[in-house]
N, C-alpha and C. Protein backbone atom coordinates (compact mmCIF):
# COMPACT_ATOMS: atom_id res chain seq x y z
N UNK A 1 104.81 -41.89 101.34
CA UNK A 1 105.48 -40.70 100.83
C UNK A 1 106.95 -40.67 101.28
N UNK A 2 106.92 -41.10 102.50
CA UNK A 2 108.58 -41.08 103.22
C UNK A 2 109.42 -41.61 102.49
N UNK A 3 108.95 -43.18 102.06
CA UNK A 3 109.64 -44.31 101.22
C UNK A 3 109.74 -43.97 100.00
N UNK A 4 108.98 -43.33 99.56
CA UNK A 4 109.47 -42.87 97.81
C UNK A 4 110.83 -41.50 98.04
N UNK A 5 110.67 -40.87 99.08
CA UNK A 5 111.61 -39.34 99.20
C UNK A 5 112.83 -40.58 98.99
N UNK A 6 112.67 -41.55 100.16
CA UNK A 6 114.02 -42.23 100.92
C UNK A 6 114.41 -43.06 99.64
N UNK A 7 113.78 -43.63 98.79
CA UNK A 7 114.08 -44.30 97.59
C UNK A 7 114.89 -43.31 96.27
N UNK A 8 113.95 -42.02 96.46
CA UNK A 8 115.06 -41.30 95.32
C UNK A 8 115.99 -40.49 96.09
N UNK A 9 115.89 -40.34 96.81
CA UNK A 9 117.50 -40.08 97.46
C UNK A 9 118.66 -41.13 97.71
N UNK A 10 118.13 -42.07 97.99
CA UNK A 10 119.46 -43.31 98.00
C UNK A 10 119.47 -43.65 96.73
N UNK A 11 118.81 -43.42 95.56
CA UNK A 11 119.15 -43.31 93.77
C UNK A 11 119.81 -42.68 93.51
N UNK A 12 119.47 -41.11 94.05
CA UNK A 12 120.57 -39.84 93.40
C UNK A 12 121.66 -39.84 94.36
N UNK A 13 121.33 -40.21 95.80
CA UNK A 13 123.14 -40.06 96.26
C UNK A 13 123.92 -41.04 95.08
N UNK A 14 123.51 -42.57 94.92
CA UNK A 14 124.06 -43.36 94.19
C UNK A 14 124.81 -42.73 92.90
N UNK A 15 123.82 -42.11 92.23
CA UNK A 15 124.46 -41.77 91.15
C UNK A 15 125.32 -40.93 90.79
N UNK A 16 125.41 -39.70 91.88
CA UNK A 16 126.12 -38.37 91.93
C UNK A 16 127.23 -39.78 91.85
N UNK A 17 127.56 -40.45 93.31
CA UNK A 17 129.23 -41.19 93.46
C UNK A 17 129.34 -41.91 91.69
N UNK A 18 128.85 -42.40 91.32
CA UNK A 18 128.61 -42.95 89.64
C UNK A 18 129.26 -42.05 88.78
N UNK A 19 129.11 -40.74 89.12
CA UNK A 19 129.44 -39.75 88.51
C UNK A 19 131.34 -39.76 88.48
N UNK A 20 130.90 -39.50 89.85
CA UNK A 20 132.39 -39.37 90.30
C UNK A 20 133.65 -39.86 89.93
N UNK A 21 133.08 -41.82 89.78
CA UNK A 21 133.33 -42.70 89.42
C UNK A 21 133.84 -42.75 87.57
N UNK A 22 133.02 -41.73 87.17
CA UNK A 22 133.05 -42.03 85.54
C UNK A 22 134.40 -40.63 85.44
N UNK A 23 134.47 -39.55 86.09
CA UNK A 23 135.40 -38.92 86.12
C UNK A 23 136.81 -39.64 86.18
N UNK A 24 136.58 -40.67 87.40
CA UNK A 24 138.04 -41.34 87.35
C UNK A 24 138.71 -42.52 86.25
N UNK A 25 137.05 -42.55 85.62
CA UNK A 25 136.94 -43.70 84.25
C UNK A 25 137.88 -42.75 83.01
N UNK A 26 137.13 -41.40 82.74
CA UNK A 26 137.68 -40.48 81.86
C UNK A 26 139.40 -40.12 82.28
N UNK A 27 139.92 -40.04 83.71
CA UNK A 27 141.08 -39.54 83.51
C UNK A 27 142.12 -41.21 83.19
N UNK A 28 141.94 -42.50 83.96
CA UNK A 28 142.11 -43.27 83.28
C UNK A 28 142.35 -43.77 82.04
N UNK A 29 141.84 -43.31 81.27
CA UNK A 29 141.59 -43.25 79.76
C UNK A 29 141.91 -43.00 79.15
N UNK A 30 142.48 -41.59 79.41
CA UNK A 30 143.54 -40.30 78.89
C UNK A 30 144.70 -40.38 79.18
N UNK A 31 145.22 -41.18 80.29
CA UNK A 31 146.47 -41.19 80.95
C UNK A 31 147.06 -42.43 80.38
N UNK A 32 145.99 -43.89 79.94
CA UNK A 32 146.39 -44.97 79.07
C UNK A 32 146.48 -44.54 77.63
N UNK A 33 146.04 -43.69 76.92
CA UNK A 33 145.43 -43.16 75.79
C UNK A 33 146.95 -42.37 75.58
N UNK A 34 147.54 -41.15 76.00
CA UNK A 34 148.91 -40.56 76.23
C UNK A 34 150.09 -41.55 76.45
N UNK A 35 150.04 -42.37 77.48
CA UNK A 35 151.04 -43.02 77.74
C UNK A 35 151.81 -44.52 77.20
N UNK A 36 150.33 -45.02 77.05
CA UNK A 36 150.14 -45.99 75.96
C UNK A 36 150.94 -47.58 76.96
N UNK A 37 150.25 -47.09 78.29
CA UNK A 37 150.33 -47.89 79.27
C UNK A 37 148.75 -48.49 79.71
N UNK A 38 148.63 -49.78 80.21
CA UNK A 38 147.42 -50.49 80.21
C UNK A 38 147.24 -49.76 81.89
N UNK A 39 145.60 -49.07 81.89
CA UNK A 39 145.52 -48.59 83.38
C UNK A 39 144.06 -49.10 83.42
N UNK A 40 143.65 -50.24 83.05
CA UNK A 40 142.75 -50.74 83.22
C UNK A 40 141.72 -50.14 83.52
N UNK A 41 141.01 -49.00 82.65
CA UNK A 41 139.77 -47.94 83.07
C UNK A 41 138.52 -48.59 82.84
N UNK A 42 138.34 -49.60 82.17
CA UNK A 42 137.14 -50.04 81.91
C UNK A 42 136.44 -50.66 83.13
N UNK A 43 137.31 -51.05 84.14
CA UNK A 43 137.12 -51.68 86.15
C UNK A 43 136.10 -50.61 86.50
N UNK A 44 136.61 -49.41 86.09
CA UNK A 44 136.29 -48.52 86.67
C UNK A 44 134.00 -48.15 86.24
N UNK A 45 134.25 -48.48 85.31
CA UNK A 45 132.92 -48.59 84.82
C UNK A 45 131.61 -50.14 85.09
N UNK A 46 132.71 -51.10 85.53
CA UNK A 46 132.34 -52.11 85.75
C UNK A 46 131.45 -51.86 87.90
N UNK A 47 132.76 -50.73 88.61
CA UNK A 47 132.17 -50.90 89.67
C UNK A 47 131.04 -49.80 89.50
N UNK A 48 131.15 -48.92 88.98
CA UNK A 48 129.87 -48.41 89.12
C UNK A 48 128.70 -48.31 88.65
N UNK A 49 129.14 -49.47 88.12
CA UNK A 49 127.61 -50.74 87.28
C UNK A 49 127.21 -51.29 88.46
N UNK A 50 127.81 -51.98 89.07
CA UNK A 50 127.40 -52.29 90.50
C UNK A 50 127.38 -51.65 91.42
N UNK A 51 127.74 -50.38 91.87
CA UNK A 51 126.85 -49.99 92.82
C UNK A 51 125.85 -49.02 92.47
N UNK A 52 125.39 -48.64 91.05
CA UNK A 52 124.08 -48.66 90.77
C UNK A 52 122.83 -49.57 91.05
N UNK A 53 123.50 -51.14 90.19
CA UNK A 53 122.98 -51.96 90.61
C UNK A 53 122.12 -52.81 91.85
N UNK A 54 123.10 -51.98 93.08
CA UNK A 54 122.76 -52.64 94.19
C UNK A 54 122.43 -51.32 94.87
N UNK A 55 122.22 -49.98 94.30
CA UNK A 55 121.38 -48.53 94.26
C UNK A 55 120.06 -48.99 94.27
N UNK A 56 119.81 -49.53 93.17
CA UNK A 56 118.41 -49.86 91.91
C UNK A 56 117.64 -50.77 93.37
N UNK A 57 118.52 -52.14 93.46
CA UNK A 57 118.10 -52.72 94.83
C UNK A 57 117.15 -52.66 95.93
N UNK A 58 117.99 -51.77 96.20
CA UNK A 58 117.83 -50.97 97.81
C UNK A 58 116.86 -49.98 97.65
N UNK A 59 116.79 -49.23 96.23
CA UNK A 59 115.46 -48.03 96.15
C UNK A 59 114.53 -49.20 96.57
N UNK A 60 113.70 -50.41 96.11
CA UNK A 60 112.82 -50.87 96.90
C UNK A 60 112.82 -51.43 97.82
N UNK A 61 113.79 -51.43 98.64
CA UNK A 61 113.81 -51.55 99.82
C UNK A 61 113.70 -50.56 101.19
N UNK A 62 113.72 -49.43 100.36
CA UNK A 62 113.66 -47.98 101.28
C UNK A 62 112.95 -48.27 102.74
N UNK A 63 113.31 -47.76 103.70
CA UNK A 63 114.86 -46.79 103.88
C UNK A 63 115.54 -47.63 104.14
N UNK A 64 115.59 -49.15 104.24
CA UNK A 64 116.71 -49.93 104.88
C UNK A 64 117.72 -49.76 103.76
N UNK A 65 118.95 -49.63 104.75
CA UNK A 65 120.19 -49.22 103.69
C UNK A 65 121.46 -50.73 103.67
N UNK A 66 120.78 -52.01 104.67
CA UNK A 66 121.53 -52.68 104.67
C UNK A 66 120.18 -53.88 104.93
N UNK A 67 120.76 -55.06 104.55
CA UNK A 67 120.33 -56.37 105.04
C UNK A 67 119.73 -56.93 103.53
N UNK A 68 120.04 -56.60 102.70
CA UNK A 68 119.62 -57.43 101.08
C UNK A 68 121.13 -58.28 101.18
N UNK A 69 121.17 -58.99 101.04
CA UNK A 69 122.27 -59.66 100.73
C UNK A 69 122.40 -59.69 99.50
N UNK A 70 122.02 -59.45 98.46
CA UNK A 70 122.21 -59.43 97.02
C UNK A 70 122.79 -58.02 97.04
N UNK A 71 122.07 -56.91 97.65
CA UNK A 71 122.59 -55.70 96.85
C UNK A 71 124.11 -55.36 98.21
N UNK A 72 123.90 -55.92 98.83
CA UNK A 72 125.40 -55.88 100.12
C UNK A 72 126.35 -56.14 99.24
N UNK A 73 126.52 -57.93 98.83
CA UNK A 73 127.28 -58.46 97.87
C UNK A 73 127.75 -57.76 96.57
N UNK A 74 126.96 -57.01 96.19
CA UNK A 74 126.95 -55.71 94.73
C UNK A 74 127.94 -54.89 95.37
N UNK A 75 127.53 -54.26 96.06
CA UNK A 75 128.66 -52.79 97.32
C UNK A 75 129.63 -53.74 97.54
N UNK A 76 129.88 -54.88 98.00
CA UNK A 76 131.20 -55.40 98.25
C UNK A 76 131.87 -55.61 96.83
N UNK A 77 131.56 -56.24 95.97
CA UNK A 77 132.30 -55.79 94.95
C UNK A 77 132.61 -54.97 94.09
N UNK A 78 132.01 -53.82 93.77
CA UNK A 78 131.87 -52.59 93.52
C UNK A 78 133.13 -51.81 94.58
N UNK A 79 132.81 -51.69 95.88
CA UNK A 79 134.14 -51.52 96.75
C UNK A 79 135.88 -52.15 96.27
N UNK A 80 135.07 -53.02 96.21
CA UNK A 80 136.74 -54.24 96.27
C UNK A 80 137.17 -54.06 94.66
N UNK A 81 136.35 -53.93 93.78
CA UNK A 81 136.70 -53.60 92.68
C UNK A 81 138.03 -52.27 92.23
N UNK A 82 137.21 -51.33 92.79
CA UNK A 82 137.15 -49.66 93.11
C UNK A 82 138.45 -49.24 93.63
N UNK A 83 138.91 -50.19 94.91
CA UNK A 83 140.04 -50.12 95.45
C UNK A 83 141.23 -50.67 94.54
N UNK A 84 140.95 -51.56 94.38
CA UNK A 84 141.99 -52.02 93.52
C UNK A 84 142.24 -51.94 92.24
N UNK A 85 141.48 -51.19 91.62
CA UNK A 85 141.53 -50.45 90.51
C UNK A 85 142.11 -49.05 90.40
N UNK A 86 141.30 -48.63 91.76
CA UNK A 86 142.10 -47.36 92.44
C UNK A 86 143.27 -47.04 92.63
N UNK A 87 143.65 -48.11 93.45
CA UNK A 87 145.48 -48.30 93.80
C UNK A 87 146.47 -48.03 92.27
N UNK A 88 145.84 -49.45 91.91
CA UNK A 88 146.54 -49.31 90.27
C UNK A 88 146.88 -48.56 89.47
N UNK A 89 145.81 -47.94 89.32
CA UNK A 89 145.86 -46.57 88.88
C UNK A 89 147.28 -45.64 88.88
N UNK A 90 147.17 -45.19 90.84
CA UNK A 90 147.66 -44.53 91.11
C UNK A 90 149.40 -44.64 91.03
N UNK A 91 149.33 -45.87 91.59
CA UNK A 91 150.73 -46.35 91.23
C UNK A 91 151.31 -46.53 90.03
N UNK A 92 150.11 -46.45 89.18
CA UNK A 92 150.97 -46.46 87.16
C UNK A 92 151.13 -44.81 87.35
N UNK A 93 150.13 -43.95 87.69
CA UNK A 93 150.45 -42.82 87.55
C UNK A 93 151.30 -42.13 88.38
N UNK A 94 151.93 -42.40 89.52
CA UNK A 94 153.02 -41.64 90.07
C UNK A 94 154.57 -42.47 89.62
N UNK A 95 154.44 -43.81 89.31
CA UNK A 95 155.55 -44.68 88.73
C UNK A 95 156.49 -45.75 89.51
N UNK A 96 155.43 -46.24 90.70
CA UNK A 96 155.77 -47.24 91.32
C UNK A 96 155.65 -48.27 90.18
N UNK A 97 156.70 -49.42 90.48
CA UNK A 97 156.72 -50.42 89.62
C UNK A 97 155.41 -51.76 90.12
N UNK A 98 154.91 -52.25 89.59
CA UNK A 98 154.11 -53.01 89.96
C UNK A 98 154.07 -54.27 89.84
């Protein structure tokens, strides 16, 4: 019973951030869409394909939240993605040159 609670909770935390994630997909979108500058929003859907992915993972692995090396590797790029998609972003949108 523990392992199924601990499995859909490390699903739905996952997905709420997914969420979050698709918010920064939508303003992306709008800000390339207006400006008619490339802000690469589609990254943004790509990382939180993966850390669903490595969500999906780890639900059967409950409660361990680390030691899959497959779904670690997913969160590391999903992260590394995220950031640097992130940055980008921000810097097209305040008007650092890049």
């Amino acid at each position: 019973m523990i392992t199924l609670i601990s499995s859909l909770l490390t699903l739905y935390a996952w997905v709420v951030i997914c969420l979050l994630l698709y918010f920064l997909f939508l303003i992306a979108r709008f800000f390339q869409q207006k400006s008619g500058r490339k802000s690469g929003y589609a990254l943004f859907l790509v990382s939180a394909g993966l850390f669903v992915a490595a969500a999906v993972k780890y639900m059967w692995a409950a409660p361990a939240i680390t030691g899959d090396f497959l779904a670690d590797l997913l969160r590391f790029l999903a992260g590394a993605i995220l950031i640097v998609t992130g940055y980008f972003l921000l810097a097209l949108m305040i008007g650092k040159s890049s």
